[in-house]
N, C-alpha and C. Protein backbone atom coordinates (compact mmCIF):
# COMPACT_ATOMS: atom_id res chain seq x y z
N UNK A 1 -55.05 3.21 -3.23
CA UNK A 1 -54.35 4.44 -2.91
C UNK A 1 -55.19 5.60 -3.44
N UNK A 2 -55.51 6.43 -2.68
CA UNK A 2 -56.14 7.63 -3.06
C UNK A 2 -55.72 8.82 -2.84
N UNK A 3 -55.41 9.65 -4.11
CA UNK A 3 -54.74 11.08 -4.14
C UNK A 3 -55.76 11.86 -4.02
N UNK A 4 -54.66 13.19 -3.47
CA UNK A 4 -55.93 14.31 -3.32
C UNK A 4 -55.50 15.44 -4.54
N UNK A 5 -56.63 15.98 -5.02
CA UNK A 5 -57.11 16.73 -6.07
C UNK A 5 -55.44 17.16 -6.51
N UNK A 6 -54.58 18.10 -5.93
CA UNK A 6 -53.40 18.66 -5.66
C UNK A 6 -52.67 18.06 -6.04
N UNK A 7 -52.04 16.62 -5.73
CA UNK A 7 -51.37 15.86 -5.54
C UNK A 7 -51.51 15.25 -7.13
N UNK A 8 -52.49 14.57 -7.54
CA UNK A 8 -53.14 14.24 -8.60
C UNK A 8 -52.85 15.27 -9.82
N UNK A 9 -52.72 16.48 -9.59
CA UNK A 9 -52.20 17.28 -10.59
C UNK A 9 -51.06 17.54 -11.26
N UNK A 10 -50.17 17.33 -9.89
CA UNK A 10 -48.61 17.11 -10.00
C UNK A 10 -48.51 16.01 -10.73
N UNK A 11 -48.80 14.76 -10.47
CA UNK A 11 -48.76 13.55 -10.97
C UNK A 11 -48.67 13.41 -12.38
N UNK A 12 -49.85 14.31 -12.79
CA UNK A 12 -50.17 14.51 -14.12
C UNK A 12 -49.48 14.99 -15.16
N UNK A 13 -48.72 16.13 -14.09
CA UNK A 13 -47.75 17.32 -14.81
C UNK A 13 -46.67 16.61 -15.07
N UNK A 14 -46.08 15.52 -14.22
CA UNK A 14 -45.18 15.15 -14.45
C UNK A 14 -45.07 14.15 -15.58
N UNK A 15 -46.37 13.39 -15.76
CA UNK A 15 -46.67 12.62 -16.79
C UNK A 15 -46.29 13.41 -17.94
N UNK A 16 -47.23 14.67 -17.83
CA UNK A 16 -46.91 15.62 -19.39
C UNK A 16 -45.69 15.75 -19.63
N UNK A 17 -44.40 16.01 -18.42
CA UNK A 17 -43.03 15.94 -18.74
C UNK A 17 -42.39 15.10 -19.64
N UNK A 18 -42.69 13.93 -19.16
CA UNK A 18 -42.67 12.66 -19.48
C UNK A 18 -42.68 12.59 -20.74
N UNK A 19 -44.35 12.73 -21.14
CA UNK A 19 -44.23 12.37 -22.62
C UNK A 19 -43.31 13.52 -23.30
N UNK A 20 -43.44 14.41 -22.54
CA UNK A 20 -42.89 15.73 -23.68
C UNK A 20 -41.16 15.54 -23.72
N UNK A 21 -40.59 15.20 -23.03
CA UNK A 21 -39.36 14.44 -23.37
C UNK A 21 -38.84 13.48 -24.49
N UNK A 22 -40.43 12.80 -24.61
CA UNK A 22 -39.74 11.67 -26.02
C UNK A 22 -40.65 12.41 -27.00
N UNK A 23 -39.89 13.35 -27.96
CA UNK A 23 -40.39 13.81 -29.11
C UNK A 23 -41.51 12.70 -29.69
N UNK A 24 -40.92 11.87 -30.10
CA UNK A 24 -42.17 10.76 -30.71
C UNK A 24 -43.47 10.52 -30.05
N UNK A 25 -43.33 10.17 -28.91
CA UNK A 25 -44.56 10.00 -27.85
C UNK A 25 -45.68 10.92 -27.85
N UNK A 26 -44.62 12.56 -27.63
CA UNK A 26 -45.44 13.42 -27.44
C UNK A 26 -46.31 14.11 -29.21
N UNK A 27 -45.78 13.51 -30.15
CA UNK A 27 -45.92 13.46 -30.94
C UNK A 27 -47.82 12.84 -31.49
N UNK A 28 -47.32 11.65 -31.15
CA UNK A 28 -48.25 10.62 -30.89
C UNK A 28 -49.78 10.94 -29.95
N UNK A 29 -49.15 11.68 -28.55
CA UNK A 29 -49.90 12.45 -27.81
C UNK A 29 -50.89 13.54 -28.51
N UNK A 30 -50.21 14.58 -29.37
CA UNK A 30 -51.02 15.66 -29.90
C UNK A 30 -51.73 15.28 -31.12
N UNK A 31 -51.30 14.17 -31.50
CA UNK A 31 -52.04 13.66 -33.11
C UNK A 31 -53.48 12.82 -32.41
N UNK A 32 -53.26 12.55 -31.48
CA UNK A 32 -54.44 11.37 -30.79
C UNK A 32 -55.30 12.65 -30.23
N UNK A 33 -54.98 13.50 -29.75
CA UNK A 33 -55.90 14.32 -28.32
C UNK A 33 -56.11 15.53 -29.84
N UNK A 34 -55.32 15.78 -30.69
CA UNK A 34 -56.00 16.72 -31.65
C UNK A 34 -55.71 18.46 -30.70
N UNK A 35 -54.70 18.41 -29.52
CA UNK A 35 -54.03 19.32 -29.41
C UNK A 35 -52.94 20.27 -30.30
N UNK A 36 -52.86 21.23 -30.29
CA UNK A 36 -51.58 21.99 -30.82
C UNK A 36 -50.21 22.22 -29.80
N UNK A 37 -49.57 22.56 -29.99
CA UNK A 37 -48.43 23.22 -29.37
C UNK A 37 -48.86 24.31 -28.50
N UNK A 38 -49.34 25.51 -28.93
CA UNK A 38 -49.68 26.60 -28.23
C UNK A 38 -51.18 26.06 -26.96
N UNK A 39 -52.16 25.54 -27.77
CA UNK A 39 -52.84 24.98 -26.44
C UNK A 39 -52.00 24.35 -25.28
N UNK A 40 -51.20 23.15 -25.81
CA UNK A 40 -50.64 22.55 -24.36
C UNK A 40 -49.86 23.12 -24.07
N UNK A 41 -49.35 24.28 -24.45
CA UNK A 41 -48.61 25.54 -23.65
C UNK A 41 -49.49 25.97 -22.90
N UNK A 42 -50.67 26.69 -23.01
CA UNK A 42 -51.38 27.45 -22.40
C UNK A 42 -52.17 26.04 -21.52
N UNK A 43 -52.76 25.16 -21.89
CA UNK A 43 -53.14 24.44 -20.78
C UNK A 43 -52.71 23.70 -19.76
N UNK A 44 -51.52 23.45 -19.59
CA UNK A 44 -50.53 22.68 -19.14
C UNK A 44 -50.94 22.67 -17.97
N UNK A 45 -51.36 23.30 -17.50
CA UNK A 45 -51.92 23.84 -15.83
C UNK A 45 -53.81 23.13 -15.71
N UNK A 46 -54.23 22.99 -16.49
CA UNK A 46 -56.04 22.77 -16.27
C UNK A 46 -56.02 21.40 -16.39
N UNK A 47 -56.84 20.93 -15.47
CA UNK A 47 -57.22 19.80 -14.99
C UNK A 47 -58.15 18.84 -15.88
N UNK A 48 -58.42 19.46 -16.71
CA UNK A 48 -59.15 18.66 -17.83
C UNK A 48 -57.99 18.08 -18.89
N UNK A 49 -57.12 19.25 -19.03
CA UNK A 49 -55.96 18.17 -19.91
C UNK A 49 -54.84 17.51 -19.20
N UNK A 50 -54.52 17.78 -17.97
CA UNK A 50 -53.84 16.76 -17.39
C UNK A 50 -54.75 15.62 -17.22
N UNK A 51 -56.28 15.42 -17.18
CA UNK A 51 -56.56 14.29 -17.00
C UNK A 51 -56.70 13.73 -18.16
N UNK A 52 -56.89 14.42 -18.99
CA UNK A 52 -56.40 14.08 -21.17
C UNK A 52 -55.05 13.16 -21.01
N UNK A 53 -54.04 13.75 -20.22
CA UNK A 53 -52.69 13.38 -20.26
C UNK A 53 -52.76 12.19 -19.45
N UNK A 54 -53.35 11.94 -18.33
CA UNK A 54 -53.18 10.52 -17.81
C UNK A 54 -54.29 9.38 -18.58
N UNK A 55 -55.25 9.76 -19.21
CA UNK A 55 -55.75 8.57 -20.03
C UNK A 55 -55.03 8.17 -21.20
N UNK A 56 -54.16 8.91 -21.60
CA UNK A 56 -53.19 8.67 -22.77
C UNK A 56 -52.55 8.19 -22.47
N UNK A 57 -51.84 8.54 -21.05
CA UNK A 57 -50.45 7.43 -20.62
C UNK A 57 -50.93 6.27 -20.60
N UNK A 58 -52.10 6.07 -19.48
CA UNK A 58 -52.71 5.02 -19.52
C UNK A 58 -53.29 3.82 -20.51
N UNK A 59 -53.11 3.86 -21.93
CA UNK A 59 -53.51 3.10 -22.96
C UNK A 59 -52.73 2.08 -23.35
N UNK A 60 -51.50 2.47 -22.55
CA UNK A 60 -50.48 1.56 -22.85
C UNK A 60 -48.99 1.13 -21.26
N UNK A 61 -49.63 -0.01 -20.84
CA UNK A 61 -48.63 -0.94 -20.38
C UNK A 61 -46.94 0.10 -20.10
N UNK A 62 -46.72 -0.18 -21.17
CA UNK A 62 -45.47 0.07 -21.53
C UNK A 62 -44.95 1.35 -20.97
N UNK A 63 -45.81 2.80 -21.96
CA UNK A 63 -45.70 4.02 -20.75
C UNK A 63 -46.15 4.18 -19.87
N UNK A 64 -47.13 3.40 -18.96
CA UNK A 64 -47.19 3.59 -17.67
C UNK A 64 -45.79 2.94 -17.00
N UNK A 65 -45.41 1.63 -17.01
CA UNK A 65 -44.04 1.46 -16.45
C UNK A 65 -43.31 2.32 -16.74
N UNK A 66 -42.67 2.85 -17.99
CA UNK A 66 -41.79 3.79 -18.22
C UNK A 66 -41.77 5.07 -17.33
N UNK A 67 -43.09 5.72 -17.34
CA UNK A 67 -42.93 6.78 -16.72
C UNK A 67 -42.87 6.44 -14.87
N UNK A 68 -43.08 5.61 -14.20
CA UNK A 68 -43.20 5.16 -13.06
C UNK A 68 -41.75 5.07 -12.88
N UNK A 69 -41.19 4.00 -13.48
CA UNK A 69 -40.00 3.84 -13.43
C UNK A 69 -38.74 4.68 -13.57
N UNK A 70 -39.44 5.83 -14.35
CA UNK A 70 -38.41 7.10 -14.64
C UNK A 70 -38.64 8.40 -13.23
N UNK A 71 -39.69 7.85 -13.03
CA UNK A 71 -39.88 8.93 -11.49
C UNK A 71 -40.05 8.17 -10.53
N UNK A 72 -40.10 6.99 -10.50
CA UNK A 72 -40.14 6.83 -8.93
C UNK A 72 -41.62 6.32 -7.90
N UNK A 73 -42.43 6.37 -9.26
CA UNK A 73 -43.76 6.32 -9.08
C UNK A 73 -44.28 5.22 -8.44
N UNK A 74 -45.33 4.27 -7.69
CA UNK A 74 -45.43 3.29 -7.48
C UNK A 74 -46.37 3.14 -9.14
N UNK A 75 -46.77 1.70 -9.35
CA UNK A 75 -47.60 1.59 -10.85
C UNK A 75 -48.97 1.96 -10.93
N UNK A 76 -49.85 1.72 -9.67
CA UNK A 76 -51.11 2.31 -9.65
C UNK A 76 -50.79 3.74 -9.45
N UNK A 77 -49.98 4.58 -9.41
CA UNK A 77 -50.24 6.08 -9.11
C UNK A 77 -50.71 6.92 -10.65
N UNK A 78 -50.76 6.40 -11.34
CA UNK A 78 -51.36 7.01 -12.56
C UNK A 78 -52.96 6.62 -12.66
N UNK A 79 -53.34 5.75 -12.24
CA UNK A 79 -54.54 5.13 -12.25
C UNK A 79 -55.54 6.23 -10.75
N UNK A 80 -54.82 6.00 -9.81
CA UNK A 80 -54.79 6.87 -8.60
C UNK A 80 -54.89 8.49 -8.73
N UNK A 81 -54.28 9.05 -9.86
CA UNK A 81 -54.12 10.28 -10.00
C UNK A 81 -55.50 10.73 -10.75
N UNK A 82 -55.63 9.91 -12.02
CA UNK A 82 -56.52 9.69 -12.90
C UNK A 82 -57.70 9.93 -12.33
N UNK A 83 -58.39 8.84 -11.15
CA UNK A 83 -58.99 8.89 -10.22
C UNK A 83 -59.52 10.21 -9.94
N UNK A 84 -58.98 10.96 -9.43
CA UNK A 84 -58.85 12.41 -8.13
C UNK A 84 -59.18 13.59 -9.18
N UNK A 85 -58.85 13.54 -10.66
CA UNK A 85 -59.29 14.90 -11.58
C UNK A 85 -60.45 14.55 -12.27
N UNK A 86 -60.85 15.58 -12.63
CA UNK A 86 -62.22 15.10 -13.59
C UNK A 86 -62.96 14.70 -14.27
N UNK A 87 -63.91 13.52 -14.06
CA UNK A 87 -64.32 12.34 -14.72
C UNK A 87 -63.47 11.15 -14.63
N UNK A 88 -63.03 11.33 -13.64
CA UNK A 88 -62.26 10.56 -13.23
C UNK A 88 -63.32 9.33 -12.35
N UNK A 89 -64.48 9.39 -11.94
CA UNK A 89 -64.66 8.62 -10.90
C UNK A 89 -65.66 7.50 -11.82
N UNK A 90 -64.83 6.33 -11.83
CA UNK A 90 -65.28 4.95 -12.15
C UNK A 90 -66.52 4.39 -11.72
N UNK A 91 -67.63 4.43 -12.99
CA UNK A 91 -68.88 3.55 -12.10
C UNK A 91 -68.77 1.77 -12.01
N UNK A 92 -68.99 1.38 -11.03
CA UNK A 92 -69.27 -0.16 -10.72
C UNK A 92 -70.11 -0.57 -11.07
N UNK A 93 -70.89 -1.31 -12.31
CA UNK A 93 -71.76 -1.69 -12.35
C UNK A 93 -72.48 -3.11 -11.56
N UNK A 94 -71.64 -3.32 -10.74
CA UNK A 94 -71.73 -4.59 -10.02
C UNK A 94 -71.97 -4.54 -8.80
């Protein structure tokens, strides 16, 4: 499945919802990425930290189902989204 740039952003945003809903998570989120509060206020929108935000979801099983499951998501669409923003594109060494 392949998202386009746009689409992939939303995805992302919604991820950030996501975590930012479970105090702990998002918790977890800003202690790992070494964000503040006022940055992911002000960045919430740039494509470099939503794609911050989908490699974080991504580390773990668990919140990728969760958040899929809480929106509706199919399970590769975080992987898919991931994909489409920046540095996103996977080399094959094979």
């Amino acid at each position: 499945m392949a998202l386009g740039r746009d689409r992939a952003e939303a995805v992302a945003a919604e991820a950030l919802g996501w975590i930012a809903g479970d105090g702990a998570l998002l918790d977890v989120f800003m202690g790992s990425t070494g964000i503040g509060a006022a940055d992911l206020r002000s960045g919430a929108g740039e494509p470099e930290l939503l794609a911050a935000v989908l490699d974080f979801l991504m580390q773990d099983d668990a919140w990728v189902t969760g958040f899929c499951d809480a929106t509706g998501h199919d399970y590769g669409t975080p992987a898919a989204a991931r994909a489409a923003l920046p540095g996103g594109v996977q080399t094959h060494w094979t």
